[in-house]
Protein backbone atom coordinates (compact mmCIF):
# COMPACT_ATOMS: atom_id res chain seq x y z
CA UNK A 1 125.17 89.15 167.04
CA UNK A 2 123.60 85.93 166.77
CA UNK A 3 119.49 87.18 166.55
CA UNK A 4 117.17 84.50 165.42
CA UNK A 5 114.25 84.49 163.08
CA UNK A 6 111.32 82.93 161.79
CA UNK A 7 112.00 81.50 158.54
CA UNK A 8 110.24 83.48 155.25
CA UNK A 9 109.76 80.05 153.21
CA UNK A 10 108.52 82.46 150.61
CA UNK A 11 111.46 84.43 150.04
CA UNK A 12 113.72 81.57 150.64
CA UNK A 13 112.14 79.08 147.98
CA UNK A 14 112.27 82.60 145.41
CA UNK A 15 115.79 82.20 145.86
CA UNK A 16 116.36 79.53 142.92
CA UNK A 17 114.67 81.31 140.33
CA UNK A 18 116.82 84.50 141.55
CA UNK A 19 120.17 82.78 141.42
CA UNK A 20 120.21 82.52 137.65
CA UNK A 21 122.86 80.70 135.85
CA UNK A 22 124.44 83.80 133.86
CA UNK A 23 125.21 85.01 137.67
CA UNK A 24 127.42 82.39 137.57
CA UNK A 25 129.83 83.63 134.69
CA UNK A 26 131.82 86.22 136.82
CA UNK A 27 135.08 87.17 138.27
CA UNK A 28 133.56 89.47 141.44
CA UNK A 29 132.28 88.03 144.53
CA UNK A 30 130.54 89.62 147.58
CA UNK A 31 130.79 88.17 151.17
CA UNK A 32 128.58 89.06 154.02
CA UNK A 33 129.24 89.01 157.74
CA UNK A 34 127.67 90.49 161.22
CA UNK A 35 129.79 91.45 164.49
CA UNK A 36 130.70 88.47 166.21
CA UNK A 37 134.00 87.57 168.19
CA UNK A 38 134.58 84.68 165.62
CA UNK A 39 134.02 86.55 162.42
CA UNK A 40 136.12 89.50 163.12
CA UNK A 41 138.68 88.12 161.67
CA UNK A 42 136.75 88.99 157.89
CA UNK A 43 136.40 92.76 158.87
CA UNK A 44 140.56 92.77 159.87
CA UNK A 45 141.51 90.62 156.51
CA UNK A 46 139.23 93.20 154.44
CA UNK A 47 140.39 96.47 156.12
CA UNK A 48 144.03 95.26 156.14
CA UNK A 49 144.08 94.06 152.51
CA UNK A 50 144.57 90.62 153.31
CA UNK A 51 141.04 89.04 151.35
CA UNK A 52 142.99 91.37 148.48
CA UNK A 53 146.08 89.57 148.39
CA UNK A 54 144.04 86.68 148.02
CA UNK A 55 141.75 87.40 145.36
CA UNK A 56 144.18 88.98 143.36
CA UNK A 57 146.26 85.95 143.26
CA UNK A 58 143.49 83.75 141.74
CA UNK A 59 142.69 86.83 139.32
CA UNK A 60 139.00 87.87 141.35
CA UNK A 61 137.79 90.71 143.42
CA UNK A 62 135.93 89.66 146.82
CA UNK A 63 134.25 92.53 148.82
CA UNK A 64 133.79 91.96 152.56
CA UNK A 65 130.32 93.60 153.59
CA UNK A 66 129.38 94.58 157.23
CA UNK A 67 125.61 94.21 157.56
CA UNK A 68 124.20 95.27 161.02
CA UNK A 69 121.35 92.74 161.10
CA UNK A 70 122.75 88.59 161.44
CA UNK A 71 119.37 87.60 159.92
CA UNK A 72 118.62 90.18 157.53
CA UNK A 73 122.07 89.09 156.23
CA UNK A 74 121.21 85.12 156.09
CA UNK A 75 118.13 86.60 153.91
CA UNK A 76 120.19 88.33 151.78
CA UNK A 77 122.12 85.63 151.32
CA UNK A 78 119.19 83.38 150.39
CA UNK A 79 118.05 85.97 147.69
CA UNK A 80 121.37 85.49 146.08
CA UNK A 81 122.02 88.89 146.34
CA UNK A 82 125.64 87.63 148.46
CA UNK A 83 127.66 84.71 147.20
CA UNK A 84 128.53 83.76 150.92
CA UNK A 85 127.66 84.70 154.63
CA UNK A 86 128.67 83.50 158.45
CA UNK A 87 126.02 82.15 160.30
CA UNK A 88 126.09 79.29 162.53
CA UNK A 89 125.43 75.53 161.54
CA UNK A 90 121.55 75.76 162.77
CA UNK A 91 121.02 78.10 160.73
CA UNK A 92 122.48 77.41 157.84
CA UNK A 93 120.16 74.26 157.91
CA UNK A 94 116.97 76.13 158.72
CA UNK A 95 117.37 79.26 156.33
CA UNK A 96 118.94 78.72 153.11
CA UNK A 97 119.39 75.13 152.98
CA UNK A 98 115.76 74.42 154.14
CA UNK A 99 114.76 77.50 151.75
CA UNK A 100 115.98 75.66 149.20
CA UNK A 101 119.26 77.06 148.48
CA UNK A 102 122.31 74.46 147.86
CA UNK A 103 125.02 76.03 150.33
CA UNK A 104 128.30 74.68 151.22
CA UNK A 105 130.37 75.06 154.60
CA UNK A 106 133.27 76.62 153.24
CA UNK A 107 135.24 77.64 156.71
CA UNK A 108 134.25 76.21 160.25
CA UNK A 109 136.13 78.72 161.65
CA UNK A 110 134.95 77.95 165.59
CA UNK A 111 132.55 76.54 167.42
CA UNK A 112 130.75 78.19 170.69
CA UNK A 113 133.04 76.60 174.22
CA UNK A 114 131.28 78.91 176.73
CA UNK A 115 130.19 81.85 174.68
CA UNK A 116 126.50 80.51 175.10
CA UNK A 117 124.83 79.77 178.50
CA UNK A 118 121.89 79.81 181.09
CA UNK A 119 121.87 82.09 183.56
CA UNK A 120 119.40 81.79 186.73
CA UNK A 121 118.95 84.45 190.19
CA UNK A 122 120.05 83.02 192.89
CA UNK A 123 123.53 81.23 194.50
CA UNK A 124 123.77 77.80 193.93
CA UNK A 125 121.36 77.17 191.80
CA UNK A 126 121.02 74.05 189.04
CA UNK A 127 119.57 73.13 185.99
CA UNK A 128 116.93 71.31 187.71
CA UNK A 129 115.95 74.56 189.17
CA UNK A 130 114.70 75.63 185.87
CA UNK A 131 111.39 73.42 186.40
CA UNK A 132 108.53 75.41 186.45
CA UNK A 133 109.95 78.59 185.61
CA UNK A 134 109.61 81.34 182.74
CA UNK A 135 113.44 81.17 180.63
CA UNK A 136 113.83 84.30 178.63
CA UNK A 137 115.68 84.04 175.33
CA UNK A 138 115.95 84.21 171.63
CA UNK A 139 113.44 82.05 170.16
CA UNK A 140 114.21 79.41 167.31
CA UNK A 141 118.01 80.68 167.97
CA UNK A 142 120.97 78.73 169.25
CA UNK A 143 119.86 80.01 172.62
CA UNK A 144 116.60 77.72 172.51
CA UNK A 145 118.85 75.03 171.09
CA UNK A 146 121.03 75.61 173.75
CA UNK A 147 118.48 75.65 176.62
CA UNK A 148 117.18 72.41 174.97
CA UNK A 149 120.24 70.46 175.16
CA UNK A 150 120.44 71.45 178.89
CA UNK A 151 117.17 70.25 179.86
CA UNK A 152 118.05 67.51 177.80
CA UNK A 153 120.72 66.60 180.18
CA UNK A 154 119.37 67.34 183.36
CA UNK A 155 116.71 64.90 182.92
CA UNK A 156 114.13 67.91 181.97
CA UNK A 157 112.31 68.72 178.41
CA UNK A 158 110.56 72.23 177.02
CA UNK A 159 107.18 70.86 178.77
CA UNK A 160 109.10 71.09 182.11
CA UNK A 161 109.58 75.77 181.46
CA UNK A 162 108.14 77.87 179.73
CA UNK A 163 110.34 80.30 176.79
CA UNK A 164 109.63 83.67 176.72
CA UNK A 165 110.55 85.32 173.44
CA UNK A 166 112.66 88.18 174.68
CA UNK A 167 114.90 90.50 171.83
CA UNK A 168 118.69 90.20 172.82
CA UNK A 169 118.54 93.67 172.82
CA UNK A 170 115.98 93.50 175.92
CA UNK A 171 118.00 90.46 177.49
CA UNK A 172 120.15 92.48 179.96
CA UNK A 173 117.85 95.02 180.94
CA UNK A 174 114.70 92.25 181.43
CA UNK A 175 117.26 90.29 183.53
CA UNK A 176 117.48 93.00 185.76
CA UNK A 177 113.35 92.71 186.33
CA UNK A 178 112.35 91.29 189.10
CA UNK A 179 109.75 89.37 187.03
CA UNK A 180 112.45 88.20 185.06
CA UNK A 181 114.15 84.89 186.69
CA UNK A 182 116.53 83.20 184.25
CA UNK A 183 117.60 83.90 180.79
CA UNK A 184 119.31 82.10 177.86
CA UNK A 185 121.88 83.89 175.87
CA UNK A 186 125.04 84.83 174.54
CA UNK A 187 128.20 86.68 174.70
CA UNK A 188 128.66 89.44 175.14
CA UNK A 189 125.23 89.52 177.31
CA UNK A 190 126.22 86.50 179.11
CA UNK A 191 128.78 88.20 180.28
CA UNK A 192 127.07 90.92 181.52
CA UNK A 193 124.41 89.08 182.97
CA UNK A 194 126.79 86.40 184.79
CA UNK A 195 128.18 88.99 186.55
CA UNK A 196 124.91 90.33 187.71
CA UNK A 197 124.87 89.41 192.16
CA UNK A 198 123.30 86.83 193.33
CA UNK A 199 123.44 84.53 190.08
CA UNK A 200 124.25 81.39 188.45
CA UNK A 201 125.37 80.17 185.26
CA UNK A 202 123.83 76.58 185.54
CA UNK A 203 124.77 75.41 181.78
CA UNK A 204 126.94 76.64 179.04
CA UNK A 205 128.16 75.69 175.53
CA UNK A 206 131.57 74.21 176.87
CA UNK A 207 129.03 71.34 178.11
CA UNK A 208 127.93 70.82 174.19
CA UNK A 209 131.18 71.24 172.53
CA UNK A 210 131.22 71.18 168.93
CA UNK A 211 127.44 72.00 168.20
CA UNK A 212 126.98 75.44 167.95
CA UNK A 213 129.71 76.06 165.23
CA UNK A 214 130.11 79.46 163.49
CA UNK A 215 131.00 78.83 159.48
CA UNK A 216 131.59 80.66 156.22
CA UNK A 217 128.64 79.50 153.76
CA UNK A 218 128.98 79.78 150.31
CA UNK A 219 126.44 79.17 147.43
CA UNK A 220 127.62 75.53 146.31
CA UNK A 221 126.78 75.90 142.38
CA UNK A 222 128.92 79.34 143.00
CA UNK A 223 132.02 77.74 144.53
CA UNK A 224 131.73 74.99 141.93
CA UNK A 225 131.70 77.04 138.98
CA UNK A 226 134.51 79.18 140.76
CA UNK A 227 136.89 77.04 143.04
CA UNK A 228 139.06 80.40 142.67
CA UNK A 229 136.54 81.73 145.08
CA UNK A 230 136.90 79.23 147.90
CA UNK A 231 140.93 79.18 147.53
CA UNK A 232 140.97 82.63 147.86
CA UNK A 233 138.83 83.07 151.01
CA UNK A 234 140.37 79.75 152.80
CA UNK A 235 143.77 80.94 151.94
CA UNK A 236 142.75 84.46 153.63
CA UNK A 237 140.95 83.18 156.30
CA UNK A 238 144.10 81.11 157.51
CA UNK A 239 146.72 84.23 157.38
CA UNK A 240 144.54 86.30 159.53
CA UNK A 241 143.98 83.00 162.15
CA UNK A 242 147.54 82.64 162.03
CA UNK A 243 148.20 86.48 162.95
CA UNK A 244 146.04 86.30 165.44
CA UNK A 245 148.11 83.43 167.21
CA UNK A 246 151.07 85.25 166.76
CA UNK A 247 152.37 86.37 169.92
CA UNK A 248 154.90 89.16 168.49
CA UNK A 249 153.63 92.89 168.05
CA UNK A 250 151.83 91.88 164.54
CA UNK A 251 149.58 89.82 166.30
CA UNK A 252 148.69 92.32 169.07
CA UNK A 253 147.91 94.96 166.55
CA UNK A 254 145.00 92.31 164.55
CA UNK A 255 143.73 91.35 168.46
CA UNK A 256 143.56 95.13 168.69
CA UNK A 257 142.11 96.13 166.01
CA UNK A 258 139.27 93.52 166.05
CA UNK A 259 138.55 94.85 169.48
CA UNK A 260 137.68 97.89 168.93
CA UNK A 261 135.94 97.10 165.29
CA UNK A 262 133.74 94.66 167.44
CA UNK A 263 132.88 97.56 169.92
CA UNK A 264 135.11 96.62 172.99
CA UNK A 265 138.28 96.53 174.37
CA UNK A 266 140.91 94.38 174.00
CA UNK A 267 140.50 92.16 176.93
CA UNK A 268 136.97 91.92 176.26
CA UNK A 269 137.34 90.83 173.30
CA UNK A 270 140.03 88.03 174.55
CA UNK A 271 137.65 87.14 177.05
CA UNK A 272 135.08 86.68 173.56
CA UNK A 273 137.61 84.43 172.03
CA UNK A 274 138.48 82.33 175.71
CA UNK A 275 135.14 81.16 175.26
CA UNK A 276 135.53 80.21 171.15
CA UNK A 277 137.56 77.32 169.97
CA UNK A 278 138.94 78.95 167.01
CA UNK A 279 140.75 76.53 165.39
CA UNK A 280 143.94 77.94 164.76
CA UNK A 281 145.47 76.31 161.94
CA UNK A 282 143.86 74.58 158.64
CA UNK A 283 144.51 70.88 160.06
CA UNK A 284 142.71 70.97 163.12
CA UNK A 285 139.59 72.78 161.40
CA UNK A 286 139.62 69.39 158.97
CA UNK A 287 140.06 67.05 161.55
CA UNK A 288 136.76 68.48 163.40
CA UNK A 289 134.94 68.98 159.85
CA UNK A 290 136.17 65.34 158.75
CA UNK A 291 134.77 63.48 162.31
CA UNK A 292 132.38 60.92 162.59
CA UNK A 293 131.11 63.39 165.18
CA UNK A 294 129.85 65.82 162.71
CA UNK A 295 126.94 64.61 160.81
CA UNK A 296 125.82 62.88 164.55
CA UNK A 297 125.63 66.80 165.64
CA UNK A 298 123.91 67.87 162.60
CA UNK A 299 121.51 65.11 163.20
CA UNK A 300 120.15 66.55 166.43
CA UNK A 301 119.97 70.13 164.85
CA UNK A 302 117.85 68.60 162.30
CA UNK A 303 115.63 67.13 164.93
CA UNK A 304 115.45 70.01 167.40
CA UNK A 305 114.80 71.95 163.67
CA UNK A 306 112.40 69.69 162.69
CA UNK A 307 110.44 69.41 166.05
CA UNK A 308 110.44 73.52 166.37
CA UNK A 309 108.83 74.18 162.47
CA UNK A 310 112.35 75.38 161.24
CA UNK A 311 112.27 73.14 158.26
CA UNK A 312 108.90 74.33 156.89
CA UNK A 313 105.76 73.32 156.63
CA UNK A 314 106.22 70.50 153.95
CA UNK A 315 108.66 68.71 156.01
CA UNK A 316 107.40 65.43 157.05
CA UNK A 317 110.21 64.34 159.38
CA UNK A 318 113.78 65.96 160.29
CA UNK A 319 115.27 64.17 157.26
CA UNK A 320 113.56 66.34 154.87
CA UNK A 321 117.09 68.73 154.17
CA UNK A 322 120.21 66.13 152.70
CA UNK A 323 123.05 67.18 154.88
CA UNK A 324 126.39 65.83 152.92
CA UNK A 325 129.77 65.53 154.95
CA UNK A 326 133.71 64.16 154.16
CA UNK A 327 133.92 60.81 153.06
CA UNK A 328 130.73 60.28 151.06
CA UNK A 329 128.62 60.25 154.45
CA UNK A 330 125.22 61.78 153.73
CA UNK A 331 122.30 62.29 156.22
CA UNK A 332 118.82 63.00 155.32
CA UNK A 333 117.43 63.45 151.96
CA UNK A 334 119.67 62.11 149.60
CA UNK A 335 117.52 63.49 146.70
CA UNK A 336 117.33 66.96 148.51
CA UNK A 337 120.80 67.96 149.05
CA UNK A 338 120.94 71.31 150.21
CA UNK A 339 123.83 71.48 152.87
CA UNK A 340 127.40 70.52 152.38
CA UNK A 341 130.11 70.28 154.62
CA UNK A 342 132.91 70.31 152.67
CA UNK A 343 136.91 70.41 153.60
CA UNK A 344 138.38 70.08 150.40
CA UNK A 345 139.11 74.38 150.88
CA UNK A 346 140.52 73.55 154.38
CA UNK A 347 142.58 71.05 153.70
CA UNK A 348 144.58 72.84 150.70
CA UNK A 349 145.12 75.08 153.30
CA UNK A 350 146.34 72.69 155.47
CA UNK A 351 148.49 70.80 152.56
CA UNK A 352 149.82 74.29 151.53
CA UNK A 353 148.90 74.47 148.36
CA UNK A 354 146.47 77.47 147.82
């Protein structure tokens, strides 16, 4: 899942001198990824052959890697020792990019439409029913980002609660406390703690759409010295989202599968993916990665980032990471480019011709 972290600026700004440019002169790739319901679709494409077919048409070998721990694998990432990883766009920002590490947006494969929310005790209850109280969640995660944005609109700020740093692993089983009054969190917890009595889920990503995305990042000076790479995963990545639209017995079986790989059932994991806007073809990923919408998100990240320490300690304002996006739009440090969002993979895909 989705843990958070405080950022090891040390290991991050190592990353550089780790990443030498001989690592660049290769023809095998590795690609890390955690269990979550919108990167399954890596652990089906790997175990069915799929990422194969790929790579073996633009003459590379790509290894899909399961790590167990979402931040431990961002880490890795950032040490070089993977040449790509899913994470979500915050962190993305705050880990590698703020660490230092040039990283592209390969694949926004989805972004969070209800798989994030606020959950208080009680019937009938409101955002504005959050004032005063203790909100257990994930600090520095989405989940604080996503409690922010709800105070945000409910006329409320961080100064209004107070955030109890809570492991999702203790989520569910704090929430059942009586000390314990409302919690921030995500699926497949939400779930479970929405359908706790006497409850209510007072805000939830479908209210934010579009700004907690889930992505494929790659390491830019990678993907440029080896656009093979980013063919090859895009043109995988679209076969398995088209499978899993597929309403004939093909399509059950990769549902099916990714179910019980993800440690559920199938209509658990539907239920997952009801509350994921997985873009299911190439052109409507481009059209959300090419919108003026998208660098006004990754603005407020930034901020919320830059208010909360996540862009380290030498950051003087929430500009100090260059974001680039489609059409030559770039947002913060132009000099300091370190995050790109770029859909020239996506829309080959969408063109049909990887």
């Amino acid at each position: 899942m989705r843990t958070p972290r405080l950022l090891s600026l040390l290991a991050a700004s190592l990353a550089a001198v780790l990443l030498s440019p001989g690592a660049f002169a290769k023809d095998r790739f590795n690609i890390c990824w955690t269990i979550y319901a919108g990167w399954m679709p890596w652990e089906y494409g790997a175990s069915e052959g799929i990422v194969k077919k790929w790579a073996d048409k633009y003459g590379i070998e790509i290894e899909v890697t399961q790590l167990n721990d979402y931040v431990e694998s961002i880490n890795q990432y950032t040490a070089g020792q993977f040449d790509g990883c899913t994470m979500t766009n915050m962190d993305a920002l705050t880990i590698p990019a703020a660490g230092g590490v040039d990283s592209t947006a390969l694949i926004v494969g989805d972004f969070s439409n209800g798989n994030d929310g606020v959950v208080l005790k009680g019937k009938g209850k409101t955002l504005a029913d959050l004032r005063g109280q203790s909100v257990n969640l994930v600090e520095l995660s989405v989940s604080h980002y996503l409690l922010a944005r709800g105070l945000e609109q409910a006329g409320l700020s961080e100064r209004d609660v107070k955030v109890v740093n809570t492991s999702d692993a203790d989520l569910a089983a704090a929430f059942n406390t009586r000390e314990v009054t409302a919690v921030t969190t995500w699926n497949p917890i939400l779930s479970t703690v929405a359908a706790t009595p006497d409850t209510s889920l007072v805000f939830d990503s479908s209210k934010i759409p579009g700004e907690i995305m889930d992505l494929l990042v790659v390491n830019s000076d990678t993907l440029k010295a080896h656009p093979e790479l980013g063919k090859a995963l895009a043109g995988a990545w679209y076969e398995i989202v088209a499978l899993m639209h597929d309403n004939g017995p093909r399509g059950q079986a990769a549902l099916d599968h990714m179910a019980k790989a993800s440690g559920t059932d199938l209509a658990g994991y539907k239920a997952q993916l009801n509350a994921t806007r997985l873009f299911a073809t190439p052109k409507e990923a481009v059209a959300f990665a090419t919108s003026a919408a998208l660098p006004e998100t990754m603005d407020r990240v930034a901020r919320f980032s830059f208010d909360h320490g996540l862009l380290g300690e030498g950051a003087q304002s929430a500009d100090a990471v260059g974001m680039s996006f489609a059409n030559d739009v770039v947002r913060g440090d132009a000099g300091n480019l370190r995050l790109r969002f770029d859909p020239r993979y996506m829309q080959m895909a969408a063109d049909g011709s990887l």
